[in-house]
Protein backbone atom coordinates (compact mmCIF):
# COMPACT_ATOMS: atom_id res chain seq x y z
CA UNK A 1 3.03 -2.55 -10.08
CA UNK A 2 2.19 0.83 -7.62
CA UNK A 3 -1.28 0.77 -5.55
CA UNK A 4 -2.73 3.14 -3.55
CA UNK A 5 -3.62 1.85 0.54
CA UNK A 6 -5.45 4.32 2.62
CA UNK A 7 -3.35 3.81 6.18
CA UNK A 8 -5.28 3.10 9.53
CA UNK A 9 -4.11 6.56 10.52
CA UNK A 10 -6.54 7.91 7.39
CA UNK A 11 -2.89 8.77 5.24
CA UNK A 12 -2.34 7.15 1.85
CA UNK A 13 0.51 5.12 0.70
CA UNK A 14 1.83 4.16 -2.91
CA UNK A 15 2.88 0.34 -2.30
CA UNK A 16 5.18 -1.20 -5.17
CA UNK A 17 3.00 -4.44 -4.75
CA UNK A 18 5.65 -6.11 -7.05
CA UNK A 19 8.65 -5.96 -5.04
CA UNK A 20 10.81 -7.72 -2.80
CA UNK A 21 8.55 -7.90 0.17
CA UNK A 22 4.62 -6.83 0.68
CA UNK A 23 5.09 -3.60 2.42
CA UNK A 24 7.40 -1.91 0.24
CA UNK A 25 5.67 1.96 0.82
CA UNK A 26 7.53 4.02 -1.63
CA UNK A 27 5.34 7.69 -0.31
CA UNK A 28 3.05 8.98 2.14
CA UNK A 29 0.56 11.59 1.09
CA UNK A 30 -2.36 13.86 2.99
CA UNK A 31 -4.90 12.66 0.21
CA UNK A 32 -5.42 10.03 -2.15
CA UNK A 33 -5.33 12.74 -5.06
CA UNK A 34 -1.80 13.59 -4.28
CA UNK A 35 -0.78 9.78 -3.98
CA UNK A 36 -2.60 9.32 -7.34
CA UNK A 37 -1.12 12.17 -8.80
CA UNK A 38 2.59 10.62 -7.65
CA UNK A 39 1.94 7.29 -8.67
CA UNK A 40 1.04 8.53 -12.24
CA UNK A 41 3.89 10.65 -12.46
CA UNK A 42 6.29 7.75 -11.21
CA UNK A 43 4.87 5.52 -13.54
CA UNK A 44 4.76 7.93 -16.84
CA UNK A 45 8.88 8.80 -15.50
CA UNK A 46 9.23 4.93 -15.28
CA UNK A 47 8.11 3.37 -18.68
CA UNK A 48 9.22 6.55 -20.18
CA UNK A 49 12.95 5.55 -18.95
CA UNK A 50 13.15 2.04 -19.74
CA UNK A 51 10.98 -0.39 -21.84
CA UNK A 52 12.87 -3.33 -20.56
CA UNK A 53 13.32 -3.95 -24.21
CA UNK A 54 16.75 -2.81 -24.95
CA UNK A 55 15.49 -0.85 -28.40
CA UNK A 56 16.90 2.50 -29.41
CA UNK A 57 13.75 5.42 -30.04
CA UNK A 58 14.68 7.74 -32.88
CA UNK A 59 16.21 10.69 -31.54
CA UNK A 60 17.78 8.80 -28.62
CA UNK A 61 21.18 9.83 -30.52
CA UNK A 62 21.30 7.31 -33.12
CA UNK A 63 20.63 8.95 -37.00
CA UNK A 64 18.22 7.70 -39.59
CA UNK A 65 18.80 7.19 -42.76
């Protein structure tokens, strides 16, 4: 799971709060609009790439019949 920290230094940082260790900072951004904006897109890219579930999605090259 990806959260947004404001830094002491006023940045903010997308944090994979489900990873190996706490601090795992995956980006620095200027503004907390632009980490937001990242975090979506990273996690739209993510789920979009892998359910975890192993199923083929229709037009993934298999045919229907």
């Amino acid at each position: 799971m990806l959260e947004v920290v404001q830094q002491p230094d006023g940045r903010y940082a997308v944090r994979d709060i489900g990873g190996r260790s706490l601090d795992d900072v995956l980006a620095v951004f200027d503004t907390q609009r632009e980490a937001d904006e990242w975090m979506l897109s990273r996690t739209l890219t993510d789920e979009g790439a892998d359910t975890g579930l192993g199923i083929m999605k229709p037009g993934a090259g298999e045919r229907i019949t």
